[in-house]
Protein backbone atom coordinates (compact mmCIF):
# COMPACT_ATOMS: atom_id res chain seq x y z
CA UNK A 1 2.23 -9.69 -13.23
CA UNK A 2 2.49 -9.79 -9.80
CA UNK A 3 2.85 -13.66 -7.87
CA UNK A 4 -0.26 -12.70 -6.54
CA UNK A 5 -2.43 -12.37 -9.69
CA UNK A 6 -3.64 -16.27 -10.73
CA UNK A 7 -3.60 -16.55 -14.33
CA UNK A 8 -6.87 -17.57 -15.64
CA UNK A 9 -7.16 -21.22 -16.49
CA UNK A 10 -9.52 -21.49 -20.19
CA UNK A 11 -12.79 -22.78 -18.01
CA UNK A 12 -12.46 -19.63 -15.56
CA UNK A 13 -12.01 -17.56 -18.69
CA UNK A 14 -15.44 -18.89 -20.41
CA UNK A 15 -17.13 -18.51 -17.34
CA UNK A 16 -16.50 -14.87 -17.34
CA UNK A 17 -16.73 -14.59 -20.67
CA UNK A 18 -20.58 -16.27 -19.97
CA UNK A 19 -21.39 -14.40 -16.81
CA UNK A 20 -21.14 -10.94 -19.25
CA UNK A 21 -23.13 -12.16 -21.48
CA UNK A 22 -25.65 -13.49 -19.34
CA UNK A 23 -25.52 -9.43 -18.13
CA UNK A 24 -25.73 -8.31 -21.69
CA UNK A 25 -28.94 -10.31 -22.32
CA UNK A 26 -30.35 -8.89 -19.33
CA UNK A 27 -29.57 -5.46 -20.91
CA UNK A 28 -30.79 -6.59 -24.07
CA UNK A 29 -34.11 -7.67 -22.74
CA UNK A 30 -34.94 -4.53 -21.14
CA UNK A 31 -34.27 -2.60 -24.49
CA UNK A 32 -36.57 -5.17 -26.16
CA UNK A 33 -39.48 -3.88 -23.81
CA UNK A 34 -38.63 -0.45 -24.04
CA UNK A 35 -38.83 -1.05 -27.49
CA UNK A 36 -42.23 -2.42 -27.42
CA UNK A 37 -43.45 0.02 -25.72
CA UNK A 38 -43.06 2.40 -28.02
CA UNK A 39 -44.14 0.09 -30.92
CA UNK A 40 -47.36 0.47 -29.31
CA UNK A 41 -48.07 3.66 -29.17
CA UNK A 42 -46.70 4.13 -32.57
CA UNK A 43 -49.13 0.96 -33.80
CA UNK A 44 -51.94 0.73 -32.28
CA UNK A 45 -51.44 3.62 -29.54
CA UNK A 46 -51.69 7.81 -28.82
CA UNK A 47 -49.46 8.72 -30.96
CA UNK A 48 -50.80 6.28 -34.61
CA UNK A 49 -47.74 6.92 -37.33
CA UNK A 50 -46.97 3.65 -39.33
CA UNK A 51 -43.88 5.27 -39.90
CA UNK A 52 -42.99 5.18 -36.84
CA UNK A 53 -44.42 1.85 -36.19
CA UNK A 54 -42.52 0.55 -38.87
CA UNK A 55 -39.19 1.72 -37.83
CA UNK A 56 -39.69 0.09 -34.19
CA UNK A 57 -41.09 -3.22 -36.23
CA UNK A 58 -37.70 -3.49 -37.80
CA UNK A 59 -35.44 -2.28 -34.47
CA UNK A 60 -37.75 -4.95 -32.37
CA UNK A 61 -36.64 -7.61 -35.01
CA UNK A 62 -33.07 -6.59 -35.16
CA UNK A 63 -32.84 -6.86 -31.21
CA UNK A 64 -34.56 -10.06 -30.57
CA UNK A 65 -32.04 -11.81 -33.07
CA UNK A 66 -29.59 -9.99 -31.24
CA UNK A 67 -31.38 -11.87 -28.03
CA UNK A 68 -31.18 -15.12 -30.04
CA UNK A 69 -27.69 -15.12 -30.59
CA UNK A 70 -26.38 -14.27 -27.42
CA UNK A 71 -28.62 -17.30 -25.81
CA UNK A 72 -27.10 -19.30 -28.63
CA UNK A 73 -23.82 -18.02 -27.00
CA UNK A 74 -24.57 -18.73 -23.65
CA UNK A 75 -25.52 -22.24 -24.32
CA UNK A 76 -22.64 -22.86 -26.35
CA UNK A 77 -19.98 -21.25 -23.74
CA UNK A 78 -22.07 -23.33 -20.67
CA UNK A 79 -21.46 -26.47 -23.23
CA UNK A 80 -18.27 -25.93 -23.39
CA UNK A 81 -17.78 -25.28 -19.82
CA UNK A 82 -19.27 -28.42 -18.66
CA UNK A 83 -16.83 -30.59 -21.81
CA UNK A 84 -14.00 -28.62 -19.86
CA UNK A 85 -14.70 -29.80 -16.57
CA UNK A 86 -15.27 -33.54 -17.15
CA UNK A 87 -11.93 -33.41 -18.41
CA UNK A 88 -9.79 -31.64 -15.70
């Protein structure tokens, strides 16, 4: 390492970590409404198949705990964050 390069102190190192999740729920999000999308028109839509329907039911379930826990993740980091800097 270069005596250039700063080493990360913990706090800069959650707020990264908390910045990529923040990203990754945005990502997450979008595939949730993509998702629903197609839940419709397997439901109630063009293209009727409870199969189909079904399968998005259970992928639209999976991803919005998926959503869940990285908001859990994000307010636990930001806690943490916060702890950090009353401290220092």
């Amino acid at each position: 390492m270069s005596d250039t390069e700063a080493i990360k102190t913990k706090t800069d190192y959650l707020r990264d970590v908390t910045s990529q999740l923040k990203e990754m729920r945005h990502y997450a999000q979008t595939n949730t409404e993509t998702l629903s999308s197609h839940w419709l028109a397997f439901d109630a839509g063009e293209y009727k198949d409870k199969e189909y329907a079904g399968r998005f039911d259970t992928l639209l379930n999976k991803q919005g705990q998926l959503l869940d826990d990285i908001e859990l993740a994000i307010q636990d980091l930001e806690i943490a964050i916060n702890h950090s800097e009353q401290e220092g």
